[in-house]
Every structure is written in C-alpha cells, then in structure tokens.
C-alpha atoms as a PDB file:
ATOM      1  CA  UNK A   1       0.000   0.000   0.000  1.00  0.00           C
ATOM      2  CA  UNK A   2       0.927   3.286  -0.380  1.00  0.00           C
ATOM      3  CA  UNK A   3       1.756   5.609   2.152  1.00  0.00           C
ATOM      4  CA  UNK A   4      -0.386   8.584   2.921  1.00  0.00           C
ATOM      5  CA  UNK A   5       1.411  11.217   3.428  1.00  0.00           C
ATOM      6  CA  UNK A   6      -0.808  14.585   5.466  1.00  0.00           C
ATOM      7  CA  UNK A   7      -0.737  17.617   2.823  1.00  0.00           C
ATOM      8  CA  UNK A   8      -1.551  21.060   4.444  1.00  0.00           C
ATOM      9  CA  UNK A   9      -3.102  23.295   2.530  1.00  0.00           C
ATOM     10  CA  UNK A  10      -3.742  26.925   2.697  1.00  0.00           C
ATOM     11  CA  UNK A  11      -3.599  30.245   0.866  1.00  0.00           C
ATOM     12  CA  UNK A  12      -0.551  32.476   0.369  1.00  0.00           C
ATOM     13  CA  UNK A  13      -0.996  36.359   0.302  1.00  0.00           C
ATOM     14  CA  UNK A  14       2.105  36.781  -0.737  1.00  0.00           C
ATOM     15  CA  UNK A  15       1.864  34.578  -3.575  1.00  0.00           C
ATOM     16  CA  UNK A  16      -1.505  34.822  -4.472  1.00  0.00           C
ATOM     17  CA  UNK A  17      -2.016  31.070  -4.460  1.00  0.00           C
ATOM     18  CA  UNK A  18      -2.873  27.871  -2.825  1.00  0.00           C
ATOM     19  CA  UNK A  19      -0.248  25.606  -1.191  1.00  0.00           C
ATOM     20  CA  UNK A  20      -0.142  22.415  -0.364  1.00  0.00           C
ATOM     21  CA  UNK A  21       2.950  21.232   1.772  1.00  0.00           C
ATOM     22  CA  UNK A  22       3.865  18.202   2.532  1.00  0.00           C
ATOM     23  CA  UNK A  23       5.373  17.918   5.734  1.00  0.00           C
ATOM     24  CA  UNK A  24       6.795  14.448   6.392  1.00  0.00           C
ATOM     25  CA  UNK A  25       8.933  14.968   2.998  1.00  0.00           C
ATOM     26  CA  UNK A  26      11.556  17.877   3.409  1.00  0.00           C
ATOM     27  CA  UNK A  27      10.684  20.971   0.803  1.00  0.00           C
ATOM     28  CA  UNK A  28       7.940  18.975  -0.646  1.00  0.00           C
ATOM     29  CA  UNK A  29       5.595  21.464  -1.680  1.00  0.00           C
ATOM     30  CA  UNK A  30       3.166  22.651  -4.526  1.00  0.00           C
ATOM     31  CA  UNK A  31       1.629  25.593  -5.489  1.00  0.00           C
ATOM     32  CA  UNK A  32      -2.044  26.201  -7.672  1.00  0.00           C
ATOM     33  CA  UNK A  33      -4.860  28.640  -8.186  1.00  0.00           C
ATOM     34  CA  UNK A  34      -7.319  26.717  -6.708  1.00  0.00           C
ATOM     35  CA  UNK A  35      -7.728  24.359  -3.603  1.00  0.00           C
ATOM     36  CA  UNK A  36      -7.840  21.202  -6.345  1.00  0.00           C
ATOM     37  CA  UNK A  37      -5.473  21.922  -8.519  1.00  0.00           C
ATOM     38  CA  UNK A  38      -2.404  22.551  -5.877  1.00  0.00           C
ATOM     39  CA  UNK A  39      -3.186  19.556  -4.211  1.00  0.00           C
ATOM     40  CA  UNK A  40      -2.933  17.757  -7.869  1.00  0.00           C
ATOM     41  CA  UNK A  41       0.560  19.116  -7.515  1.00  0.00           C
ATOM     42  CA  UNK A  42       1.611  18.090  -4.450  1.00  0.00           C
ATOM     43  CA  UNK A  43       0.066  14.424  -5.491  1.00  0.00           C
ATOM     44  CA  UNK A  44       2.288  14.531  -8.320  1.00  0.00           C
ATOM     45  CA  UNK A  45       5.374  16.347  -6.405  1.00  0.00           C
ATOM     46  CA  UNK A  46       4.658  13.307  -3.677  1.00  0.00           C
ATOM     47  CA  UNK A  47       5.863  10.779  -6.585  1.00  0.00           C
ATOM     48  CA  UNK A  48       8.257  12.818  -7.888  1.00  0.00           C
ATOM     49  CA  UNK A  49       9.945  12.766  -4.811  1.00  0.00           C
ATOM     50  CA  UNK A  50       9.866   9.526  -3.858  1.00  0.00           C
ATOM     51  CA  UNK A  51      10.992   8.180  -7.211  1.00  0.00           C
ATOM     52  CA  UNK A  52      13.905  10.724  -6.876  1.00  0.00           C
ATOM     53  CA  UNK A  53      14.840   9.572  -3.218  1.00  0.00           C
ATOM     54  CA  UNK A  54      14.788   5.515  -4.162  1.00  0.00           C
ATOM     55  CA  UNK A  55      16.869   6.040  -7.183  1.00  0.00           C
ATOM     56  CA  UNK A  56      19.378   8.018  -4.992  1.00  0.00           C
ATOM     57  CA  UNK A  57      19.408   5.510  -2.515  1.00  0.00           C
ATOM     58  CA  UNK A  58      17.776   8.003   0.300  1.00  0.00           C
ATOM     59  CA  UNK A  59      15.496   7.013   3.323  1.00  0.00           C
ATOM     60  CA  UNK A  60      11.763   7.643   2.082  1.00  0.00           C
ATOM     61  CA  UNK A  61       9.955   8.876   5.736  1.00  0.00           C
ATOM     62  CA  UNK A  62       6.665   6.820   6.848  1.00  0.00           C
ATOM     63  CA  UNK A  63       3.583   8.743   6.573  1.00  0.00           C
ATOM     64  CA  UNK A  64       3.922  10.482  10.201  1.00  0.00           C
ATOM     65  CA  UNK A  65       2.216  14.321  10.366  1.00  0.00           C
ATOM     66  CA  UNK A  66      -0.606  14.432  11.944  1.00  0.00           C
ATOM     67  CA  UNK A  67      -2.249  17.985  12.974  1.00  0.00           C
ATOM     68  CA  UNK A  68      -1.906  18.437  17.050  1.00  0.00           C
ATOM     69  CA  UNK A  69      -5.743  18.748  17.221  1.00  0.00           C
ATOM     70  CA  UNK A  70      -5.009  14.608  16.440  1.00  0.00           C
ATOM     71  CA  UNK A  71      -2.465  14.005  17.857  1.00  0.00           C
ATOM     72  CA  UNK A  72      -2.088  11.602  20.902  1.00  0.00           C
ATOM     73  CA  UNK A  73      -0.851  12.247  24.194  1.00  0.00           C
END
C-alpha cells in the first residue's frame, strides 16, 4: 500500500495562491490557483519525490504528520 502522506493546505498572500505542503517529505511542496489543482501538484510532487529519493538511494519517511488537534498524548 501506499503511504499517505498529510498535505496542508492553505492560501498564500504573498503569492496569491494555494499551497499544499507536505510535511513528512523535506521541501515537498506545490503551489495552484485553486484548492484542487495545488493539491494535484503536491500528489504529483509526492511521486516525484519519492521516485527521486529511491533512485538516490535516500530514506523515504513513513507517513507520520498528523495535525496536534489529532495528535495523541
């Protein structure tokens, strides 16, 4: 199975967009105009990352972030 890696996702004032960031993977982000179409990117930057870490040889992180309002004490 695939992991399932936590995306946040939120506007940007400063760059009039929506981001999705993916924490668990270091500078894993994507950008779009709408809600949809950022988090389209960060699906695809997701597997673009991964691919790029296995064929590098590079630890791939477990699926870990989880917001504090989930998190357990």
């Amino acid at each position: 199975m695939e992991p399932r890696y936590h995306i946040n996702l939120f506007w940007s004032q400063p760059d009039q967009s929506w981001v999705a960031d993916v924490p668990d993977l270091k500078s894993c982000a994507a950008f779009g105009d709408t809600p949809e179409e950022a988090l389209a990117e960060a699906r695809i930057a997701i597997e673009g990352w991964i691919e790029t870490a296995v064929a590098n040889n590079m630890v791939v992180p477990e699926a870990r972030y989880r917001p504090a309002i989930y998190a357990v004490a």
